[in-house]
C-alpha atoms as a PDB file:
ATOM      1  CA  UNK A   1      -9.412 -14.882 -10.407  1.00  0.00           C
ATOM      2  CA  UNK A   2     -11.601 -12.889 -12.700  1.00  0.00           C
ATOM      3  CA  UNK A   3     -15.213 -11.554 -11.596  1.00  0.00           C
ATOM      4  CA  UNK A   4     -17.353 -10.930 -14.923  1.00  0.00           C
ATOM      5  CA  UNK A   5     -20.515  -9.232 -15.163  1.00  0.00           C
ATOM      6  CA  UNK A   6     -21.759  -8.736 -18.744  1.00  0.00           C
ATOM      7  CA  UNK A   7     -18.337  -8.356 -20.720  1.00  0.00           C
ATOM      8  CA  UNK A   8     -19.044  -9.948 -23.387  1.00  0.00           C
ATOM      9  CA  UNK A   9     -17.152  -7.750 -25.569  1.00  0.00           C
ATOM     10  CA  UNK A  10     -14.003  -8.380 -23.821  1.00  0.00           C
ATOM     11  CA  UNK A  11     -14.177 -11.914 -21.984  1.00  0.00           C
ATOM     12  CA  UNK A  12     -12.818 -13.534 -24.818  1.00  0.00           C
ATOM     13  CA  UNK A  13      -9.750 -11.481 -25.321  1.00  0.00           C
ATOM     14  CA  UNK A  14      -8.896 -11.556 -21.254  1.00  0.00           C
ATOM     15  CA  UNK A  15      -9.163 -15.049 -21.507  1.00  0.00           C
ATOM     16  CA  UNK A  16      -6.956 -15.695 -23.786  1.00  0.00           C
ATOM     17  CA  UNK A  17      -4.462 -12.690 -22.549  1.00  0.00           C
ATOM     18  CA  UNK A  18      -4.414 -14.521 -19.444  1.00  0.00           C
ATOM     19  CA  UNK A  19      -3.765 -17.826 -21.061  1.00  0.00           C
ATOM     20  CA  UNK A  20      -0.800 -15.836 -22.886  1.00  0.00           C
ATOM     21  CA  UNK A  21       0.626 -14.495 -19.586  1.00  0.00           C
ATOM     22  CA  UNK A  22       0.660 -17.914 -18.338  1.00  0.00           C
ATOM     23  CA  UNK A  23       3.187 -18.947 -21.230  1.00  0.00           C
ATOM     24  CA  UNK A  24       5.319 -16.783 -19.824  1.00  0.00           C
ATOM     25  CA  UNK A  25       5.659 -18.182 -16.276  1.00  0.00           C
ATOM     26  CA  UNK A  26       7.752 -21.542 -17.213  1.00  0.00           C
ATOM     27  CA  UNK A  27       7.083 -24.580 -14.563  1.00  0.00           C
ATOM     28  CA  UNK A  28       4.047 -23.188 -12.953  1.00  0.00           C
ATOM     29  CA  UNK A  29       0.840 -24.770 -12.399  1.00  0.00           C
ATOM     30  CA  UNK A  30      -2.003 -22.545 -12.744  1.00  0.00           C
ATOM     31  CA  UNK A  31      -5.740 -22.083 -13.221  1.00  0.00           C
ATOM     32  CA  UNK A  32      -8.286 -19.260 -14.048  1.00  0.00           C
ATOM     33  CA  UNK A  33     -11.252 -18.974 -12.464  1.00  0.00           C
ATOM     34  CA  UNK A  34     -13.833 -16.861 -14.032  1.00  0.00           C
ATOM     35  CA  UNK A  35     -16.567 -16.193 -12.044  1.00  0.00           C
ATOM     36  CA  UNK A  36     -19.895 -15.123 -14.154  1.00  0.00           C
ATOM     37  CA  UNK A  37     -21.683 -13.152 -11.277  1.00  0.00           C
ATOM     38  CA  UNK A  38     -25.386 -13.397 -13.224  1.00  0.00           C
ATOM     39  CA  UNK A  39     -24.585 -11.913 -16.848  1.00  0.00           C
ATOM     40  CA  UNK A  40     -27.387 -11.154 -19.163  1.00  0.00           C
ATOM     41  CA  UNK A  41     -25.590 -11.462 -22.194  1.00  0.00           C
ATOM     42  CA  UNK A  42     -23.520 -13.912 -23.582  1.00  0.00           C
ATOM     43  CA  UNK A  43     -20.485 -13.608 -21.276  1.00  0.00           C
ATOM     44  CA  UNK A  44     -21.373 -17.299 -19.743  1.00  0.00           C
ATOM     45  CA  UNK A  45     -21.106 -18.948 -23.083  1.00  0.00           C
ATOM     46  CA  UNK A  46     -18.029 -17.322 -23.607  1.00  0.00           C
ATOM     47  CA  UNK A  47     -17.113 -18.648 -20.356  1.00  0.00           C
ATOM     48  CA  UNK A  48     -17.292 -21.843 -20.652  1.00  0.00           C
ATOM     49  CA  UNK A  49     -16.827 -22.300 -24.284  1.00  0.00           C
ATOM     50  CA  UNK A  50     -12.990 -21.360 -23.222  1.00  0.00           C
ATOM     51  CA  UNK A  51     -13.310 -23.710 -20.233  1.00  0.00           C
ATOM     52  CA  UNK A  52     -14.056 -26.735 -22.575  1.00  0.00           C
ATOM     53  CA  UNK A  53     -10.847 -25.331 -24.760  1.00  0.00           C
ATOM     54  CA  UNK A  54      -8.487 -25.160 -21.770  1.00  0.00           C
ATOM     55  CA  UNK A  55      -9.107 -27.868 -18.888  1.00  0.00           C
ATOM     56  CA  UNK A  56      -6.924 -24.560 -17.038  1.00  0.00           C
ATOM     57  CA  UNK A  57     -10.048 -22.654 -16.939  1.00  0.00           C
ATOM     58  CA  UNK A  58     -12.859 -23.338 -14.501  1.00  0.00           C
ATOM     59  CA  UNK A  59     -15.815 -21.592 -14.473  1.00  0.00           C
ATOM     60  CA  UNK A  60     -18.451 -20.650 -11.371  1.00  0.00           C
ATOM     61  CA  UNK A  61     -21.436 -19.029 -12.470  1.00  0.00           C
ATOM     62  CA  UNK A  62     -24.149 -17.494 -10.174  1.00  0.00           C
ATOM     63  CA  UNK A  63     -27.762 -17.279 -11.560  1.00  0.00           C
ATOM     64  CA  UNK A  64     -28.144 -14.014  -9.960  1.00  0.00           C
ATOM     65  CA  UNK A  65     -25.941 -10.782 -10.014  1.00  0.00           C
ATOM     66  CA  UNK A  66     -24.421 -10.680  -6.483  1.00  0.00           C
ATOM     67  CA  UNK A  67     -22.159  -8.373  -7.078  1.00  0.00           C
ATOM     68  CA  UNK A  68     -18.687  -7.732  -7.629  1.00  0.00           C
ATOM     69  CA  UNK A  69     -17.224  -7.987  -4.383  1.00  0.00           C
ATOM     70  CA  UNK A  70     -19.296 -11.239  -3.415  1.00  0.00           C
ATOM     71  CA  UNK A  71     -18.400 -13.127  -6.539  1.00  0.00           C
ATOM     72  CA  UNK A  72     -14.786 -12.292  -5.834  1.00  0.00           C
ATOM     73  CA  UNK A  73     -14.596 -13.656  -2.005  1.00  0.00           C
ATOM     74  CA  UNK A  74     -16.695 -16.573  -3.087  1.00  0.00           C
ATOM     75  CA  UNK A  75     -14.128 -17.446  -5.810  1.00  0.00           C
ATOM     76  CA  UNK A  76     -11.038 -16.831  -3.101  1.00  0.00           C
ATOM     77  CA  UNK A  77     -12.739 -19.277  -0.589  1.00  0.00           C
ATOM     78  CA  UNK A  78     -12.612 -21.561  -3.648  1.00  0.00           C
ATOM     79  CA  UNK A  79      -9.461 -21.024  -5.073  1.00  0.00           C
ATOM     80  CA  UNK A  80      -6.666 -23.785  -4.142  1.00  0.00           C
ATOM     81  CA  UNK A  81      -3.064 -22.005  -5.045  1.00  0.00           C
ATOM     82  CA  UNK A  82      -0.646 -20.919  -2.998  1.00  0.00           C
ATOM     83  CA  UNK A  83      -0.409 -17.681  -4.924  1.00  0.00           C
ATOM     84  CA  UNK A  84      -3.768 -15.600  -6.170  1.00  0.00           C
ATOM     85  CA  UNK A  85      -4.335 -12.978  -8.481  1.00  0.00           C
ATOM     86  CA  UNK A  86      -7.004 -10.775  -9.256  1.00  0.00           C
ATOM     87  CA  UNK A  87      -8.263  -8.710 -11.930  1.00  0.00           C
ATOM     88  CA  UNK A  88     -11.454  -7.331 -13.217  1.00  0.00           C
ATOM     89  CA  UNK A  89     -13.405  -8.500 -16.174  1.00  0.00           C
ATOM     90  CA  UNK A  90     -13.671  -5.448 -17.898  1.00  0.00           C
ATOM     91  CA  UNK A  91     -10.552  -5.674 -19.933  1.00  0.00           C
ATOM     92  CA  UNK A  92      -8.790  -2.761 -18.099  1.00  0.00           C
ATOM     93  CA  UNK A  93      -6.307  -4.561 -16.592  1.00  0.00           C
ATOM     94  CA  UNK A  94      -3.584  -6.142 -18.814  1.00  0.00           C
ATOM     95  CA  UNK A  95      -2.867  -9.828 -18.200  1.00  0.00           C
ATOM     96  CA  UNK A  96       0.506  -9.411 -19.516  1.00  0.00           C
ATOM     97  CA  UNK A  97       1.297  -7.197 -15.787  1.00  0.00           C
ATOM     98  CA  UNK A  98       1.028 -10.594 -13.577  1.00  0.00           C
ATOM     99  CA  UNK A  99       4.383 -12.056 -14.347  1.00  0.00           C
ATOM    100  CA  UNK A 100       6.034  -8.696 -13.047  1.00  0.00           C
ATOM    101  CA  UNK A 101       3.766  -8.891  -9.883  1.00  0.00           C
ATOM    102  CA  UNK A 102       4.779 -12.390  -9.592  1.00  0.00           C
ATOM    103  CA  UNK A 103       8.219 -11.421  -9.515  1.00  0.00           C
ATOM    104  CA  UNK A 104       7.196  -9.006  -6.908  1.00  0.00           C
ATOM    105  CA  UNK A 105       6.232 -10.784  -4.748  1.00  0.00           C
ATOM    106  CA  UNK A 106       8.881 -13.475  -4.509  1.00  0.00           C
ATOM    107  CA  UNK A 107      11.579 -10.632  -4.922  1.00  0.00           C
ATOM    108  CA  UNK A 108      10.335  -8.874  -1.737  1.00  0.00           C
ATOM    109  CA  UNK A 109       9.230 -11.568   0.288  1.00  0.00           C
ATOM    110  CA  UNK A 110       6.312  -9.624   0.710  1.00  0.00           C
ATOM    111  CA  UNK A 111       2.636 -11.241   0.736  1.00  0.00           C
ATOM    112  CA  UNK A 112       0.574  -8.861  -1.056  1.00  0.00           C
ATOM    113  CA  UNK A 113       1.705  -6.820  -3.967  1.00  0.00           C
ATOM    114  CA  UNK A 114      -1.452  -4.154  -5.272  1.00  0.00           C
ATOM    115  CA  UNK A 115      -0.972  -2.941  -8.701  1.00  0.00           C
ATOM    116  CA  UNK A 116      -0.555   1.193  -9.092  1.00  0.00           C
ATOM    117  CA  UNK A 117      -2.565   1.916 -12.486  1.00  0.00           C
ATOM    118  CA  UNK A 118      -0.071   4.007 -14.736  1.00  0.00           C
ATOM    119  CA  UNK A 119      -1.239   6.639 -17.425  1.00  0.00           C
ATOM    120  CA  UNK A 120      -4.846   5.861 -16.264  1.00  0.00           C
ATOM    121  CA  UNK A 121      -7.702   5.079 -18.890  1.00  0.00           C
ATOM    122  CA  UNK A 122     -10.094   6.690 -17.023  1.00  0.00           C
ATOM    123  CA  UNK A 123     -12.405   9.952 -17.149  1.00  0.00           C
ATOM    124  CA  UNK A 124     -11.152  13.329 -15.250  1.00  0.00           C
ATOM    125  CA  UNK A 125     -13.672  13.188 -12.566  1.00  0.00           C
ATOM    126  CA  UNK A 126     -13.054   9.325 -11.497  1.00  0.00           C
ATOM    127  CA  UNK A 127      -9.579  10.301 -11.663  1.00  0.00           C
ATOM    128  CA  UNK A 128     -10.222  12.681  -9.527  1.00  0.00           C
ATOM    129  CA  UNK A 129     -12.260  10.916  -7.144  1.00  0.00           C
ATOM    130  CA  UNK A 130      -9.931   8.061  -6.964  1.00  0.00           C
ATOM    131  CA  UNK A 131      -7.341  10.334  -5.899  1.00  0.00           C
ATOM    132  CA  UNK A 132      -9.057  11.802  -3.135  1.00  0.00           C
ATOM    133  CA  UNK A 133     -10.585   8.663  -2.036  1.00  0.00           C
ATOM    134  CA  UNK A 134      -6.738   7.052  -1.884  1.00  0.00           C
ATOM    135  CA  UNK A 135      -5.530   9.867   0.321  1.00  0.00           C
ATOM    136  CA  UNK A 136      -8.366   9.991   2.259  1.00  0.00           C
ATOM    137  CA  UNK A 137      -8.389   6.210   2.829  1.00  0.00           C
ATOM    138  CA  UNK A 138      -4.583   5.732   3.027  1.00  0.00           C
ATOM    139  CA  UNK A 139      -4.465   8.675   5.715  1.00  0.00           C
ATOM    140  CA  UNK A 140      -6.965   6.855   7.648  1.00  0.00           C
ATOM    141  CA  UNK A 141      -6.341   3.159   7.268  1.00  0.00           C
ATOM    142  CA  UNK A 142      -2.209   3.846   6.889  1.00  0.00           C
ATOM    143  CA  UNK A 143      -2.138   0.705   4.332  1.00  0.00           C
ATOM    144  CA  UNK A 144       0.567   1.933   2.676  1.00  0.00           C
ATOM    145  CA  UNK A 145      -0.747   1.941  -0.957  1.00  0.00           C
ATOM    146  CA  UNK A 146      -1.271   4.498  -2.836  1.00  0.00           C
ATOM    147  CA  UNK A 147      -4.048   2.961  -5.511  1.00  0.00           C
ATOM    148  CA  UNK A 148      -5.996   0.393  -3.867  1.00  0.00           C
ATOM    149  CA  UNK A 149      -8.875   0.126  -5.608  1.00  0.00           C
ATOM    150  CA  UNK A 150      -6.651  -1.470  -8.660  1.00  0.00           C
ATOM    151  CA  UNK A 151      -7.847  -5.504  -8.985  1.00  0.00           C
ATOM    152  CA  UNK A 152      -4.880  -6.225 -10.363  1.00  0.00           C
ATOM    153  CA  UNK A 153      -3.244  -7.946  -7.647  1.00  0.00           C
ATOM    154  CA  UNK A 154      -0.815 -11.318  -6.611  1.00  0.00           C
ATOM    155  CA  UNK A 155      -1.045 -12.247  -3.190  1.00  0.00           C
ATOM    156  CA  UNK A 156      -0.095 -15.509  -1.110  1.00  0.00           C
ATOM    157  CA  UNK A 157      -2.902 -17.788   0.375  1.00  0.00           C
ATOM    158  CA  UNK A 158      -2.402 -16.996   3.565  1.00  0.00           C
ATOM    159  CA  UNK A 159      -3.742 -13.477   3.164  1.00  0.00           C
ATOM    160  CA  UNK A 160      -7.362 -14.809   2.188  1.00  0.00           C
ATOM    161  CA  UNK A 161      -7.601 -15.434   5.634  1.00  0.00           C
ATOM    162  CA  UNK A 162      -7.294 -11.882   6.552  1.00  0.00           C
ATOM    163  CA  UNK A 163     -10.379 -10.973   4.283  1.00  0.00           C
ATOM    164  CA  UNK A 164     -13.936 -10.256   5.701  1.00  0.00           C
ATOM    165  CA  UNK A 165     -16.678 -10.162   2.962  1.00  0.00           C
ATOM    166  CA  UNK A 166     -17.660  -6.545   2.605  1.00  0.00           C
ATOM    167  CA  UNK A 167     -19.094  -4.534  -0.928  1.00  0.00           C
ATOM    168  CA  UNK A 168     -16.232  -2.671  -1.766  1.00  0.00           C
ATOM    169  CA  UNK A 169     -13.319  -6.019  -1.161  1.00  0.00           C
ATOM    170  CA  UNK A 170     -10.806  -4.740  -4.033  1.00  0.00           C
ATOM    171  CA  UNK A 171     -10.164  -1.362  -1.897  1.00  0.00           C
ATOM    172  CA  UNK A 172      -9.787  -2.592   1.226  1.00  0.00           C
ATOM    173  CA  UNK A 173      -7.299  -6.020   0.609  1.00  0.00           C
ATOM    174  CA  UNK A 174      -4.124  -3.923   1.259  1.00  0.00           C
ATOM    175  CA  UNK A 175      -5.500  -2.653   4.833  1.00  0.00           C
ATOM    176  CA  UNK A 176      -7.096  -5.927   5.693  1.00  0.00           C
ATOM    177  CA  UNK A 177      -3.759  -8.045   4.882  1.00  0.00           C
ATOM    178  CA  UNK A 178      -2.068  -5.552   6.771  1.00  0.00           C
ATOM    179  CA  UNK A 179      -3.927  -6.073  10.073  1.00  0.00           C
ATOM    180  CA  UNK A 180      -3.296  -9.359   9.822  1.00  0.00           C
ATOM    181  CA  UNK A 181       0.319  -9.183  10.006  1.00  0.00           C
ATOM    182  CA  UNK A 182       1.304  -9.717   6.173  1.00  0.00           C
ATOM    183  CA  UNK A 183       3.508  -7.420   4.422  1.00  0.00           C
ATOM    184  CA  UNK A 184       2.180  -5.173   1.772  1.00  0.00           C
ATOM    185  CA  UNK A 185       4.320  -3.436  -1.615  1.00  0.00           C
ATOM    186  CA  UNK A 186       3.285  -2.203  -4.646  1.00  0.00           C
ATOM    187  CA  UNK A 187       4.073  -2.691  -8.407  1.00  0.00           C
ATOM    188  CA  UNK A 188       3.400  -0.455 -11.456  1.00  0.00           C
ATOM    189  CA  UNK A 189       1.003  -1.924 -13.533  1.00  0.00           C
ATOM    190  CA  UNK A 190      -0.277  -0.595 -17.117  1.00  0.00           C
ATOM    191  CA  UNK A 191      -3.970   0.317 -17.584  1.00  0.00           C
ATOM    192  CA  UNK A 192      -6.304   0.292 -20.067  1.00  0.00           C
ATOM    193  CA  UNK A 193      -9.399   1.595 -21.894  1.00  0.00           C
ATOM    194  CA  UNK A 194     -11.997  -0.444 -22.308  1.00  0.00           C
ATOM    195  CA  UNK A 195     -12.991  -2.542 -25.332  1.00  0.00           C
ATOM    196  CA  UNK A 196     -16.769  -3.173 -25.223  1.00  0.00           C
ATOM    197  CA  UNK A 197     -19.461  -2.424 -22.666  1.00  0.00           C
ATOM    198  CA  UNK A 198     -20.043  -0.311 -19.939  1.00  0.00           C
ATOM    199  CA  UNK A 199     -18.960   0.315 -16.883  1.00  0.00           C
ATOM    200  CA  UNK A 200     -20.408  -0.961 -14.064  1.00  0.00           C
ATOM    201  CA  UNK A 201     -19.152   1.549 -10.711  1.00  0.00           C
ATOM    202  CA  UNK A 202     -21.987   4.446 -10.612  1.00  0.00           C
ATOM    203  CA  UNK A 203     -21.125   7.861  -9.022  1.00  0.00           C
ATOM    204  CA  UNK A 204     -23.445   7.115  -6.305  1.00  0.00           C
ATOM    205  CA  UNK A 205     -22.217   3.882  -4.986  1.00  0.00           C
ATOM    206  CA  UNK A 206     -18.525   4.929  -6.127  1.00  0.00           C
ATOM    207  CA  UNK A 207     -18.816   7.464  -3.193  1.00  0.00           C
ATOM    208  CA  UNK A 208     -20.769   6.147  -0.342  1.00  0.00           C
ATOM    209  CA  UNK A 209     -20.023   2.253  -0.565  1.00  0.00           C
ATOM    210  CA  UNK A 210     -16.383   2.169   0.011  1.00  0.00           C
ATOM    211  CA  UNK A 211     -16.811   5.083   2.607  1.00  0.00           C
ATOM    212  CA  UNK A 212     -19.376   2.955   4.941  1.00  0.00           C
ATOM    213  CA  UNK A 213     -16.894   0.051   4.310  1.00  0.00           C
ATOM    214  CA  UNK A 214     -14.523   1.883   5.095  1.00  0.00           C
ATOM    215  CA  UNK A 215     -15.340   2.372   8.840  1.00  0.00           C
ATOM    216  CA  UNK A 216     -16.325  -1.073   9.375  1.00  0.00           C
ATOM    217  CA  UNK A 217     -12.619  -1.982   8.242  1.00  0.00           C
ATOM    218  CA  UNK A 218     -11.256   0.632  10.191  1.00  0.00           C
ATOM    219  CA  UNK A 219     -13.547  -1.028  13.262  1.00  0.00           C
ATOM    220  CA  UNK A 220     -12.211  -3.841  12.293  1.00  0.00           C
ATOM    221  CA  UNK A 221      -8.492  -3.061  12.014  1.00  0.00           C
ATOM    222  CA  UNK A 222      -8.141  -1.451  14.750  1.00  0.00           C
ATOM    223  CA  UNK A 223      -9.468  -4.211  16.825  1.00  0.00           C
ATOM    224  CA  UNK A 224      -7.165  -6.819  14.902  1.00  0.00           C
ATOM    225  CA  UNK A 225      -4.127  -4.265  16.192  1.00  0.00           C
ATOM    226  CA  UNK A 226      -5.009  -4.528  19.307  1.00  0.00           C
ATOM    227  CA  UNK A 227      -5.807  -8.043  19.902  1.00  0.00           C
ATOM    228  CA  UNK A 228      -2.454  -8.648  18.389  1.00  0.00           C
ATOM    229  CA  UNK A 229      -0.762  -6.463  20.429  1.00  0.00           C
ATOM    230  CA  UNK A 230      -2.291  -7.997  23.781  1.00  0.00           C
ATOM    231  CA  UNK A 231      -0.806 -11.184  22.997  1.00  0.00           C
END
């Protein structure tokens, strides 16, 4: 499951890195979704001139940019396996990660398994901030992970059900599957610069988004606790 929002410098090459990682998951069916959330550029050509390569790739493309987070629940409701994994488009992520998060999560038995970005690609200040808004978060929420806001992620079916459509979704899947009773690990995952483009996360909404979202989930998980406790 792969939001993209003008990448076309790098769709191409996730595409086929995720085709690649799929080669090395013998006797599993799969598909990719890749989710074009209103790109300007050419990133929907790219798009679909892999879908008509590859009947494994199915594209959904929204005339208007929606949004990260949007794009990404739409394409859950939509997806139909048992197992789901996320990334972003940007190329950050490495493909070649999901068969160890795979692994995982049959390993552990668990039902959610969030990547933990190693030797991070990233600039000192969002390093930083990421930091801050992990311990912050995790101290609050108590999800148990210590780098949520990763997309790289492999979780079973069941845990889409746990998921309430809010503007910050990648942060927030570890403590939302937790309320909802699934069990939640981790898995080092490798981490990349990026290829092309630009990045999409300003300062501004890096900050305030995920910290409004995160009271409504805390609201929220709270109220799942207790409910399930009452029982």
């Amino acid at each position: 499951m792969i939001p993209f929002h003008n990448e076309e410098a790098c769709a191409k090459k996730l595409i086929d890195e995720c085709l690649a990682a799929l080669e090395l998951i013998p006797k599993v069916r799969a598909e990719i979704i890749a989710i074009d959330d209103g790109s300007q550029d050419s990133t929907l050509e790219i798009l679909k001139a892999a879908s008509r390569a590859d009947a494994r790739i199915e594209v959904i493309h929204f005339p208007h940019n929606r949004g990260q987070a949007p794009a990404l629940y739409y394409g859950l409701k939509h997806a139909s396996g048992e197992i789901v994994v996320t990334l972003d488009g940007d190329g950050q992520n490495n493909p070649a990660d999901i068969p160890a998060l795979l692994a995982r999560l049959k390993e552990t038995d668990a039902d959610l398994v969030s990547g933990v970005r190693a030797n991070r690609q990233d600039s000192r200040l969002r390093k930083f901030l990421s930091r801050f808004a992990n311990r912050v978060r995790g101290s609050i929420l108590n999800d148990g992970v210590t780098d949520s806001g990763c997309a790289l992620k492999a979780f079973r079916r069941s845990v889409i059900h746990s998921l309430i459509p809010i503007r910050t979704l990648y942060s927030f899947i570890p403590a939302l599957a937790k309320a909802g009773g699934h069990v939640v690990t981790e898995c080092p995952v490798d981490h990349r610069s990026r290829d092309g483009g630009i990045s999409h996360y300003g300062l501004g909404p890096f900050l305030w988004r995920p910290a409004l979202d995160m009271i409504g989930v805390w609201w929220f998980t709270r109220r799942s606790f207790t409910t399930r406790n009452l029982r």
